[in-house]
C-alpha atoms as a PDB file:
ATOM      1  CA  UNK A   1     -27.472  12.571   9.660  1.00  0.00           C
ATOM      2  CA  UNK A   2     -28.182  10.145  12.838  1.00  0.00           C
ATOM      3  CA  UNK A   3     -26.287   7.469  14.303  1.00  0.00           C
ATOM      4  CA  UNK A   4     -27.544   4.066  14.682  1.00  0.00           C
ATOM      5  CA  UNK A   5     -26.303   1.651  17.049  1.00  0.00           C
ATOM      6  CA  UNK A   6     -26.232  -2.435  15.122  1.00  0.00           C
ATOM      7  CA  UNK A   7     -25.679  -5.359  17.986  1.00  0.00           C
ATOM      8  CA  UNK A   8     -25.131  -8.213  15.613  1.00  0.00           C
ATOM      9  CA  UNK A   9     -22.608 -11.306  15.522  1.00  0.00           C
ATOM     10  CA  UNK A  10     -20.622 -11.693  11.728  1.00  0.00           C
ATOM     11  CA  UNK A  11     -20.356 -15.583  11.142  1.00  0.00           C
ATOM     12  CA  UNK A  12     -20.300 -14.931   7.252  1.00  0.00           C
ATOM     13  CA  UNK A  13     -17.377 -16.886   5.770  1.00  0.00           C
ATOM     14  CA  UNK A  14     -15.353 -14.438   5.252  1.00  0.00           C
ATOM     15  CA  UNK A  15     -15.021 -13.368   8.484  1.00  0.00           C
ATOM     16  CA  UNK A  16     -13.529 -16.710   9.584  1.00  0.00           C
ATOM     17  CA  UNK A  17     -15.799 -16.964  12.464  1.00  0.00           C
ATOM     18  CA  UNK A  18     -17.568 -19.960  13.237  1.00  0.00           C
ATOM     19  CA  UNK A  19     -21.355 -19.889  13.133  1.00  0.00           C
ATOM     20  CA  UNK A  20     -21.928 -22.353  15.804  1.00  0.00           C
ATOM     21  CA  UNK A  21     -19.395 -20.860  18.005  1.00  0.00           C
ATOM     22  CA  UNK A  22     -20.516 -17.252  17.602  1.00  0.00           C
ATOM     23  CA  UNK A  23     -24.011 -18.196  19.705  1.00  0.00           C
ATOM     24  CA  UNK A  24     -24.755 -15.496  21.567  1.00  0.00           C
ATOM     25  CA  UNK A  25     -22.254 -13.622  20.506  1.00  0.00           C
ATOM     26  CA  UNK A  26     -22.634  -9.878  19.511  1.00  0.00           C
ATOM     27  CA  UNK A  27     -20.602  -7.244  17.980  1.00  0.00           C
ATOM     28  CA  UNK A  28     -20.916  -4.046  18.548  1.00  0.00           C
ATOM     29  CA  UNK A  29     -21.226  -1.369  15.273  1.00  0.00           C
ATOM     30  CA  UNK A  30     -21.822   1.925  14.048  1.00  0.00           C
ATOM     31  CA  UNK A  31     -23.831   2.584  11.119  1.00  0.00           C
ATOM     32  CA  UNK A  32     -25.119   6.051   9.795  1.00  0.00           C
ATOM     33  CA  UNK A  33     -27.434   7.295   7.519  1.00  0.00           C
ATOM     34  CA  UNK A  34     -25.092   9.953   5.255  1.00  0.00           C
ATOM     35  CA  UNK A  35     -26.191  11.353   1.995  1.00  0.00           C
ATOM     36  CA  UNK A  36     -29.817   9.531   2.553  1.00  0.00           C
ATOM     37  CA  UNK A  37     -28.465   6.382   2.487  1.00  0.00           C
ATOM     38  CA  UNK A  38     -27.442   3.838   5.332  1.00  0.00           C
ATOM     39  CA  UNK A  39     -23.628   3.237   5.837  1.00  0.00           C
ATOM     40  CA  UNK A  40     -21.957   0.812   8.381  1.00  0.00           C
ATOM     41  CA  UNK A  41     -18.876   0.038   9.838  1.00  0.00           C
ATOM     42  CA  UNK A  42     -17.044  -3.231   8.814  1.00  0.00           C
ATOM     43  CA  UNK A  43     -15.286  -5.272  11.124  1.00  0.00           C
ATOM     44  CA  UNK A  44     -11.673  -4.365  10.011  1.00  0.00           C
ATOM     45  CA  UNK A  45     -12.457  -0.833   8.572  1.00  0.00           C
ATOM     46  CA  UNK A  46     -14.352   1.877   9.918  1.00  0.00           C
ATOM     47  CA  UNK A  47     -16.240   4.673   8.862  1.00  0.00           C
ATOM     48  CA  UNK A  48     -13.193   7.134   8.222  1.00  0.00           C
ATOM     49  CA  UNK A  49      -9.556   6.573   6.413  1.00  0.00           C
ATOM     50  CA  UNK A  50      -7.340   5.463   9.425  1.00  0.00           C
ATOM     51  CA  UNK A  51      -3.575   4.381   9.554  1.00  0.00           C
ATOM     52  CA  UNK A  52      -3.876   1.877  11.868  1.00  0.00           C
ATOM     53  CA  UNK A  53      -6.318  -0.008   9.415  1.00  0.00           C
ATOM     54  CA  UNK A  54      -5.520   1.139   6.073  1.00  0.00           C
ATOM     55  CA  UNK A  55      -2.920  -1.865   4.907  1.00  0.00           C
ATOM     56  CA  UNK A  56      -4.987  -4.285   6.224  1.00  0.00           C
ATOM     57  CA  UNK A  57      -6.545  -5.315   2.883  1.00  0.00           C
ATOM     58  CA  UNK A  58      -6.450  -8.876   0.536  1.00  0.00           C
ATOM     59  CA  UNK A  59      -2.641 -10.038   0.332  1.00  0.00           C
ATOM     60  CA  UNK A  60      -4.280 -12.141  -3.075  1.00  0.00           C
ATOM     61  CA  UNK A  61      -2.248 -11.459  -6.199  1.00  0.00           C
ATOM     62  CA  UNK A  62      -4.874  -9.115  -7.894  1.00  0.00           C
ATOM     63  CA  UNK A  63      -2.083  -9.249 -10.977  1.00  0.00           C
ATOM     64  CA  UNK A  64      -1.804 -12.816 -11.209  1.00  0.00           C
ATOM     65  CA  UNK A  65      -1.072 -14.007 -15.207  1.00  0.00           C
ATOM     66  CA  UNK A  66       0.223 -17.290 -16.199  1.00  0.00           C
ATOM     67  CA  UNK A  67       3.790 -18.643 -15.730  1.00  0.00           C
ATOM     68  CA  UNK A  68       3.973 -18.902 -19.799  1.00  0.00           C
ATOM     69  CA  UNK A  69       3.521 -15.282 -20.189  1.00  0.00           C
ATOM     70  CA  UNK A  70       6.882 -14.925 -18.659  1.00  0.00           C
ATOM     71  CA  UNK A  71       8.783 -17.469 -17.203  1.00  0.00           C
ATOM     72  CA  UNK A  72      11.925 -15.886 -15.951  1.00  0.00           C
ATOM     73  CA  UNK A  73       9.615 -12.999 -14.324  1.00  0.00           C
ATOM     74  CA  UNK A  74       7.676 -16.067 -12.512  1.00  0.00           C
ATOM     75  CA  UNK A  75      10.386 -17.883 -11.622  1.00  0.00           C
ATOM     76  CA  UNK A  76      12.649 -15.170 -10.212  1.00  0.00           C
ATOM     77  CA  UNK A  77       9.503 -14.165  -8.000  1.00  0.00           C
ATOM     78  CA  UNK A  78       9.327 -17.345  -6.275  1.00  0.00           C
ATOM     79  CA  UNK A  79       9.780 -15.912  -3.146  1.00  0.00           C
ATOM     80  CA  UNK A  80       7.719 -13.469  -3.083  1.00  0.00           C
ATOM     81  CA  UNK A  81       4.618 -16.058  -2.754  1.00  0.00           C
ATOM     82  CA  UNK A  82       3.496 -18.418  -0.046  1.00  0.00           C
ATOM     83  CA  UNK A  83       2.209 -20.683  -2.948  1.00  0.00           C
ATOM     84  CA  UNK A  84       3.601 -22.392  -6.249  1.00  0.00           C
ATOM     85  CA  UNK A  85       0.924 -20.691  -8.399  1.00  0.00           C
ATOM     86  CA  UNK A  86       1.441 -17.275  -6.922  1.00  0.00           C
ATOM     87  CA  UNK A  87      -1.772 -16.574  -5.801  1.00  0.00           C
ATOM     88  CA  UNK A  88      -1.151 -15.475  -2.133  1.00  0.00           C
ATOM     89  CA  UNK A  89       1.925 -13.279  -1.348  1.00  0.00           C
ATOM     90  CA  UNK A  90       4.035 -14.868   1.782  1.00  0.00           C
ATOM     91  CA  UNK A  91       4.107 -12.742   5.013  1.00  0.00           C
ATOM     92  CA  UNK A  92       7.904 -11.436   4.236  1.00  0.00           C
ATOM     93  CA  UNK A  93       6.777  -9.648   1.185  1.00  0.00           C
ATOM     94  CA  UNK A  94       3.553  -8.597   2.669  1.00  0.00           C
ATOM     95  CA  UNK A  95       5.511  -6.781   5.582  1.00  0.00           C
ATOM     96  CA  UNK A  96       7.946  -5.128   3.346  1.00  0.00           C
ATOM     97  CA  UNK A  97       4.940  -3.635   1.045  1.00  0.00           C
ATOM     98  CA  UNK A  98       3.150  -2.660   4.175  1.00  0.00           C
ATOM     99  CA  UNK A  99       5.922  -0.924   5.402  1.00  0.00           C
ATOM    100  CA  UNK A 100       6.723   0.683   1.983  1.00  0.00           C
ATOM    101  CA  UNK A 101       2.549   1.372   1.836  1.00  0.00           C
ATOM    102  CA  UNK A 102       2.487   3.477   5.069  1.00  0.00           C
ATOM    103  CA  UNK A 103       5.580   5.351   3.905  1.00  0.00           C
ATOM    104  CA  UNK A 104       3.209   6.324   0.837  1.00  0.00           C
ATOM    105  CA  UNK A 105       0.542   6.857   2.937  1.00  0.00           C
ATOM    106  CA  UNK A 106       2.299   9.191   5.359  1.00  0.00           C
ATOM    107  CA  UNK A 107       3.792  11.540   2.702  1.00  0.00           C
ATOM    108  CA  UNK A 108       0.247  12.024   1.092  1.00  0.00           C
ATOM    109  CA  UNK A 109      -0.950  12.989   4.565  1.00  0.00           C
ATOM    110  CA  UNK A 110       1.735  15.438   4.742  1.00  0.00           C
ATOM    111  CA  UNK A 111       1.299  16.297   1.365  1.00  0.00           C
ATOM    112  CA  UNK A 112      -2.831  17.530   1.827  1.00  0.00           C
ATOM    113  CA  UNK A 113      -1.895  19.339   5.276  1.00  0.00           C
ATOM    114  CA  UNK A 114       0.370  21.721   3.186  1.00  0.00           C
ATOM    115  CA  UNK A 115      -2.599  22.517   0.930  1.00  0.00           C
ATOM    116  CA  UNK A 116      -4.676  25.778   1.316  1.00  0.00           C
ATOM    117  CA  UNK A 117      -8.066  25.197   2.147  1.00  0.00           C
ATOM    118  CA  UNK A 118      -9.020  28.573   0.372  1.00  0.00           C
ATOM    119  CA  UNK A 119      -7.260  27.746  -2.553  1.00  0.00           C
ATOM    120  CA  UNK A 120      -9.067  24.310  -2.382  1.00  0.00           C
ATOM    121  CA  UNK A 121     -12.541  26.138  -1.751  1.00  0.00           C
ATOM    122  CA  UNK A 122     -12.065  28.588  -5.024  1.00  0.00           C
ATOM    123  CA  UNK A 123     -11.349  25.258  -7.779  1.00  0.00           C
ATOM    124  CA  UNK A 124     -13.823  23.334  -6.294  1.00  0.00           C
ATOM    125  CA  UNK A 125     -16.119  26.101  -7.080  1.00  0.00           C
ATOM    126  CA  UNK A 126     -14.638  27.375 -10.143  1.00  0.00           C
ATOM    127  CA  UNK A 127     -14.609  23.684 -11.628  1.00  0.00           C
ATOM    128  CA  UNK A 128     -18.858  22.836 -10.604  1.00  0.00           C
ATOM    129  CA  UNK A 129     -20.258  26.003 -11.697  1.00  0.00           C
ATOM    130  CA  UNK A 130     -17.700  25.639 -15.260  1.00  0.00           C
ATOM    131  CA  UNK A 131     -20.069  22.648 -16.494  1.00  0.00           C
ATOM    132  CA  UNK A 132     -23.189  22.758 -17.250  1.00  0.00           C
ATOM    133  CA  UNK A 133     -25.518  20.505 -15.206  1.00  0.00           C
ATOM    134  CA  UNK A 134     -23.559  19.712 -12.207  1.00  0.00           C
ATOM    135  CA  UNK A 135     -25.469  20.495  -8.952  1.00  0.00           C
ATOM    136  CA  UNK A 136     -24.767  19.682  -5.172  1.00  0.00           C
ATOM    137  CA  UNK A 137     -26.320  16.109  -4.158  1.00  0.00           C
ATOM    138  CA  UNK A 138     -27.650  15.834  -0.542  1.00  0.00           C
ATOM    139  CA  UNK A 139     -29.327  12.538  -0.997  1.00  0.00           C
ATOM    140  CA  UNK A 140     -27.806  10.230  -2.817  1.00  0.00           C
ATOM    141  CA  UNK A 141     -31.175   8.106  -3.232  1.00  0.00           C
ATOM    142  CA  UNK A 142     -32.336  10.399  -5.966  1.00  0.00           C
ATOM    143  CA  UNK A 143     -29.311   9.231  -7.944  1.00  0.00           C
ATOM    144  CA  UNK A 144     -29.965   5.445  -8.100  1.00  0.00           C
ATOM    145  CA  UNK A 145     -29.540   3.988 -11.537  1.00  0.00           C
ATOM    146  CA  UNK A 146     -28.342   7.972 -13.313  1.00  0.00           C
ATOM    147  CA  UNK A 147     -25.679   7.846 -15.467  1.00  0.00           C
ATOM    148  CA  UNK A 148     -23.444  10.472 -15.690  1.00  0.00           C
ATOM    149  CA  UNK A 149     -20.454  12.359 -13.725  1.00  0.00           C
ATOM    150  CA  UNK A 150     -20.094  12.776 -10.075  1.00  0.00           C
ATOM    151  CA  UNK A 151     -17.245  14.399  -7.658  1.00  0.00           C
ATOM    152  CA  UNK A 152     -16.879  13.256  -4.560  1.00  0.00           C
ATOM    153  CA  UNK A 153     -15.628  16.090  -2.004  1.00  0.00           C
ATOM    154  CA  UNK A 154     -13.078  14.745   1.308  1.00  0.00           C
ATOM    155  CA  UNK A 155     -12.679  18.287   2.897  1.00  0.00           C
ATOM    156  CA  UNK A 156     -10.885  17.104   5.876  1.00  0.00           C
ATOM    157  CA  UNK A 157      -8.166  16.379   3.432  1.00  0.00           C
ATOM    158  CA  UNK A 158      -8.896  19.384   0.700  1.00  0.00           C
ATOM    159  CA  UNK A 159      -9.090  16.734  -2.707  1.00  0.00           C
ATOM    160  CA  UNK A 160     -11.592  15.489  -4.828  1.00  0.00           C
ATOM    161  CA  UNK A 161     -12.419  12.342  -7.016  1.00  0.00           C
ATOM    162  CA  UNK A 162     -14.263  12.849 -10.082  1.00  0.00           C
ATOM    163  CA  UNK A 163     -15.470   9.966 -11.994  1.00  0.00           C
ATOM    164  CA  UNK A 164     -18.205   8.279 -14.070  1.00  0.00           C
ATOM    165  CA  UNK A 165     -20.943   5.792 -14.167  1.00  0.00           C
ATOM    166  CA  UNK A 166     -23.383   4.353 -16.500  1.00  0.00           C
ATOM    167  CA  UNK A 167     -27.468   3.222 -16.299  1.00  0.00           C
ATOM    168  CA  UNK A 168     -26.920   0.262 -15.286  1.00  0.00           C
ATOM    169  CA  UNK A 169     -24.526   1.291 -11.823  1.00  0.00           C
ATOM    170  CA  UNK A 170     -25.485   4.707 -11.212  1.00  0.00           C
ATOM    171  CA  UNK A 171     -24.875   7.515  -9.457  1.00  0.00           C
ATOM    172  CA  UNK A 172     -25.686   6.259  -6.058  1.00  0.00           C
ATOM    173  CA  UNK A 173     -24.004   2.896  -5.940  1.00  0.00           C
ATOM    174  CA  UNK A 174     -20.714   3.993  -7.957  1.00  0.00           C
ATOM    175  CA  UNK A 175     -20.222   6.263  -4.935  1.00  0.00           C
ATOM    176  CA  UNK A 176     -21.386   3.654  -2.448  1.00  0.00           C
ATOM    177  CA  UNK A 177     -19.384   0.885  -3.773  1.00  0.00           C
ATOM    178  CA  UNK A 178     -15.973   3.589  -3.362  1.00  0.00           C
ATOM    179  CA  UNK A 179     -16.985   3.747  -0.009  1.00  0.00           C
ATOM    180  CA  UNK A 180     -16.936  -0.128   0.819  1.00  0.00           C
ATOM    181  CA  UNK A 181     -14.602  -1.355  -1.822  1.00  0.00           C
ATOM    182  CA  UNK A 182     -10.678  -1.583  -0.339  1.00  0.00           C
ATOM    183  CA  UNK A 183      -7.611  -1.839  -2.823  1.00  0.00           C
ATOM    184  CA  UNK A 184      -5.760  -5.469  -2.232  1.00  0.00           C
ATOM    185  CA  UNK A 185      -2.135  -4.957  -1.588  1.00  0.00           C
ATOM    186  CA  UNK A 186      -0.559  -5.236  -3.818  1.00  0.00           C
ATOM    187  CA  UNK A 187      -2.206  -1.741  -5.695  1.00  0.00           C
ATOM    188  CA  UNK A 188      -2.191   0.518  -2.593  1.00  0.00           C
ATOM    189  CA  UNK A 189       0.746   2.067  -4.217  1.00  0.00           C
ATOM    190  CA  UNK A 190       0.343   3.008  -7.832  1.00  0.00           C
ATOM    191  CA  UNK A 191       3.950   3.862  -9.341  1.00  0.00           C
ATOM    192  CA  UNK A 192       6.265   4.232  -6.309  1.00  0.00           C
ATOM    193  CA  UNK A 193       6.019   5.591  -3.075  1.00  0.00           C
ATOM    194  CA  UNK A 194       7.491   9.161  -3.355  1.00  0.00           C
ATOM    195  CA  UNK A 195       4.695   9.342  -6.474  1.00  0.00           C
ATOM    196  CA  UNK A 196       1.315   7.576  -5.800  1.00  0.00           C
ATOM    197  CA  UNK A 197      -1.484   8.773  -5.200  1.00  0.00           C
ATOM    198  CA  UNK A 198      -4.157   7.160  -2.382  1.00  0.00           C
ATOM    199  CA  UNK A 199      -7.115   5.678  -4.264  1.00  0.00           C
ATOM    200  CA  UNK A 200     -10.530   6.911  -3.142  1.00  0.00           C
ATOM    201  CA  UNK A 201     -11.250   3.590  -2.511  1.00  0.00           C
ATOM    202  CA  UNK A 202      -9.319   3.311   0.419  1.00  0.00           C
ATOM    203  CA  UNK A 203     -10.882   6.234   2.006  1.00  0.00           C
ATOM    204  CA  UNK A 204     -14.506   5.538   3.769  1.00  0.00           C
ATOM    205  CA  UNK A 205     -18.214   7.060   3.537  1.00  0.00           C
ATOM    206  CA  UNK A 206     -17.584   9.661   6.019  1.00  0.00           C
ATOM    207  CA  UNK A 207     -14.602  11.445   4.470  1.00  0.00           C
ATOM    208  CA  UNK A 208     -17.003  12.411   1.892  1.00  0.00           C
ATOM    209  CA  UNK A 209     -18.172  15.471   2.819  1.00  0.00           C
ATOM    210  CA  UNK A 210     -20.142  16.655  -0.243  1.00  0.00           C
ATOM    211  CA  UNK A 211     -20.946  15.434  -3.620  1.00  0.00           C
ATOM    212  CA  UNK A 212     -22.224  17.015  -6.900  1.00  0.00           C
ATOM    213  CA  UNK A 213     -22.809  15.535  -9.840  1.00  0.00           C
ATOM    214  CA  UNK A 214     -24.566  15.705 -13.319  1.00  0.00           C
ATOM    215  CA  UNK A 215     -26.869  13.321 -15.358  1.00  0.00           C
ATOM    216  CA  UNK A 216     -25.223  13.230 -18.788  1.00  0.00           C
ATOM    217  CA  UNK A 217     -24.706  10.758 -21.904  1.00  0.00           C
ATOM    218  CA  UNK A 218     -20.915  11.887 -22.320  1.00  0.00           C
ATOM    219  CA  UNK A 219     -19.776  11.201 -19.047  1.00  0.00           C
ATOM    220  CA  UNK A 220     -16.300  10.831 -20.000  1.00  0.00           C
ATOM    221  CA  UNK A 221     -16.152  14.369 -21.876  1.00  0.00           C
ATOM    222  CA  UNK A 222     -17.409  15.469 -18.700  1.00  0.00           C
ATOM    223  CA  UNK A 223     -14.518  14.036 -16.220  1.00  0.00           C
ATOM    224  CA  UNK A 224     -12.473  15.064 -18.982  1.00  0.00           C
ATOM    225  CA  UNK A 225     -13.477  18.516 -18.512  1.00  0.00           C
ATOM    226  CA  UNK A 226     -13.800  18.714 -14.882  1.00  0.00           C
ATOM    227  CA  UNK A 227     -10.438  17.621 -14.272  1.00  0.00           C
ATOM    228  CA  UNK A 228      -9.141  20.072 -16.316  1.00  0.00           C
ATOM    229  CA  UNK A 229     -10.492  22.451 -14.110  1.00  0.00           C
ATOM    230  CA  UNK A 230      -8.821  21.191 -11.112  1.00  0.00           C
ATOM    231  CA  UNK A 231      -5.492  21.689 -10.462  1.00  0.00           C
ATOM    232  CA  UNK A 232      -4.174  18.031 -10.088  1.00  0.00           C
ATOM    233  CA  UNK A 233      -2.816  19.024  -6.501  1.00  0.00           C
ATOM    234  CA  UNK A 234      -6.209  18.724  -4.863  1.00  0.00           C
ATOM    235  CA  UNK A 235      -7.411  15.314  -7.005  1.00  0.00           C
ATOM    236  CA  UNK A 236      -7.320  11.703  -6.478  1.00  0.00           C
ATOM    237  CA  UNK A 237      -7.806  10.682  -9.947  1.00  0.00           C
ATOM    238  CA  UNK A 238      -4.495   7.957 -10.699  1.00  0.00           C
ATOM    239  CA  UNK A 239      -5.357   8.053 -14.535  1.00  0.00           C
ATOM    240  CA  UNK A 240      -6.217  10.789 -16.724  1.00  0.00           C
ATOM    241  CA  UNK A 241     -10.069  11.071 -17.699  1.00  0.00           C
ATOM    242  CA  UNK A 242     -11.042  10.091 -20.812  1.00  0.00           C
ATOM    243  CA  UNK A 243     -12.768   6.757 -22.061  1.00  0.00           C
ATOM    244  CA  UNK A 244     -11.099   3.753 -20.990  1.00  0.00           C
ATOM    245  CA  UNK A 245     -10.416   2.404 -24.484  1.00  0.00           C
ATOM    246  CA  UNK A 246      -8.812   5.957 -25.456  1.00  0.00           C
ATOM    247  CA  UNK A 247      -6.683   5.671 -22.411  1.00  0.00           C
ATOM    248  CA  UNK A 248      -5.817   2.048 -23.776  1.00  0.00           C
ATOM    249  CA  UNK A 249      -4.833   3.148 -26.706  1.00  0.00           C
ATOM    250  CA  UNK A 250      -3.012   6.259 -25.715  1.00  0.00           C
ATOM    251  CA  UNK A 251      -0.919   3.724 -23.108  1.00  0.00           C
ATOM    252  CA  UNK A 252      -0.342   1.361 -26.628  1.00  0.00           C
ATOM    253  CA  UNK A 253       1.154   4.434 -28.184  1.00  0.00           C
ATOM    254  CA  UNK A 254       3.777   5.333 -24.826  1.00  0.00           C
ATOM    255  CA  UNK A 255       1.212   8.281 -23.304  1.00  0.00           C
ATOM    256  CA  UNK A 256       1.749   8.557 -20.017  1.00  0.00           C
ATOM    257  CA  UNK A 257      -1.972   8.207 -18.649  1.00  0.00           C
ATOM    258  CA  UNK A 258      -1.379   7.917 -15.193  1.00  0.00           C
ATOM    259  CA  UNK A 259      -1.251  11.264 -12.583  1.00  0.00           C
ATOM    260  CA  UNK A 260       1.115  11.331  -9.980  1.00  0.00           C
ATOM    261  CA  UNK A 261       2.547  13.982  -7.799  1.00  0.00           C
ATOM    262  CA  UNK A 262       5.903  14.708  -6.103  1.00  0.00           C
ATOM    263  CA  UNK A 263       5.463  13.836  -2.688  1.00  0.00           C
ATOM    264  CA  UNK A 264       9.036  13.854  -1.014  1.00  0.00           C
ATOM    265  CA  UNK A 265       9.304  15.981   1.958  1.00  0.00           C
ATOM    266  CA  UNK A 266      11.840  18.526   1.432  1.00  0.00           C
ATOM    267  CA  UNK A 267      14.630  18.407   3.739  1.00  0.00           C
ATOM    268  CA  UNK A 268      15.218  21.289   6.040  1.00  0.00           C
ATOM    269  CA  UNK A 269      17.751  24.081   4.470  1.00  0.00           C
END
């Protein structure tokens, strides 16, 4: 696994740089080749999960629906966006979510240094050598375009993610788009604060530390049956693994679908 050193200037739109102004400009970044393939440090997030950066993410309404689906929800929300068609969340509510966001963030920090690495160690293993077919991956380029089940492994912070892919995504870039994708806002915290889980996606390429995985047509039954295996303390799974039109329908019929766990820090006796 070697570092490589990028010099380059980012006047891509998104960055909000100009490209006339950034002439001669460069920018400094860190990219690594990890599981076989190359992974780089953005401009906002790096290659590891860090507090400093981890709220820094879209403040775009990512559950925008139409003032007729509710009106009196719309209208009593008013406030809570910088524009009439609540598309953009104003900077008050922003601050209070980051604030509530970091509170989340810290009590699942707390939450995985309580955990026992050993007892970590013995499900992980118990749970890949229980199904058939799942193996250790070391390069991840061997895995473009296989369907199937994969688990990615953050040690440093003794959980898992275990999820699924078809032929036309694949192994490979499933797992790389978890490592570049970021949850907006407004869905860092899934339930409430004392309950939510971090999504993998806000963690980056190098807290994976290993991944195995399995070529299969029922990749569902699979993450079904791997996450049955793990004890839910050590995953990162927010909903329960099954097809996503089964977990539809299940939510229709008032199943509770989604995992949490109870984070509050007990108070001295």
């Amino acid at each position: 696994m070697g570092t490589i050193t990028v010099e380059y200037c980012d006047w891509s739109a998104h960055s909000g740089h100009d490209r006339n102004a950034c002439e001669g400009h460069v920018a400094r970044l860190v990219a690594e080749t990890h599981f076989g393939v190359r992974v780089q440090q953005g401009s906002v997030h790096g290659l590891r999960l860090s507090r400093d950066t981890y709220t820094l993410v879209s403040t775009r309404n990512s559950l925008w629906v139409p003032r007729e689906f509710s009106p009196r929800m719309w209208d009593a929300r008013m406030d809570d966006f910088a524009d009439e068609d609540h598309r953009t969340y104003s900077d008050d509510w922003c601050a209070r979510r980051r604030a509530l966001a970091l509170e989340n963030f810290d009590l699942n920090m707390a939450y995985s240094a309580r955990l026992d690495m050993a007892e970590f160690e013995d499900a992980l293993q118990a749970a890949v050598r229980g199904i058939a077919g799942v193996r250790e991956v070391t390069d991840l380029t061997k895995w473009d375009a296989v369907p199937g089940v994969y688990v990615m492994v953050l040690d440093d912070y003794k959980q898992v993610y275990v999820g699924t892919t078809s032929p036309q995504v694949g192994v490979m870039k499933r797992i790389r788009q978890h490592w570049t994708n970021s949850k907006p806002l407004d869905r860092l915290i899934f339930g409430t604060v004392t309950t939510s889980i971090l999504s993998i996606d806000s963690f980056r390429a190098l807290d994976t530390t290993r991944i195995y995985a399995a070529r299969t047509g029922v990749p569902f039954e699979h993450e079904r049956l791997l996450l049955e295996k793990f004890p839910e303390e050590f995953t990162l799974n927010r909903v329960a693994g099954r097809d996503p039109r089964e977990l539809g329908i299940l939510h229709a019929a008032g199943y509770d679908t989604i995992r949490q766990r109870g984070l509050q820090v007990a108070e001295d006796a």
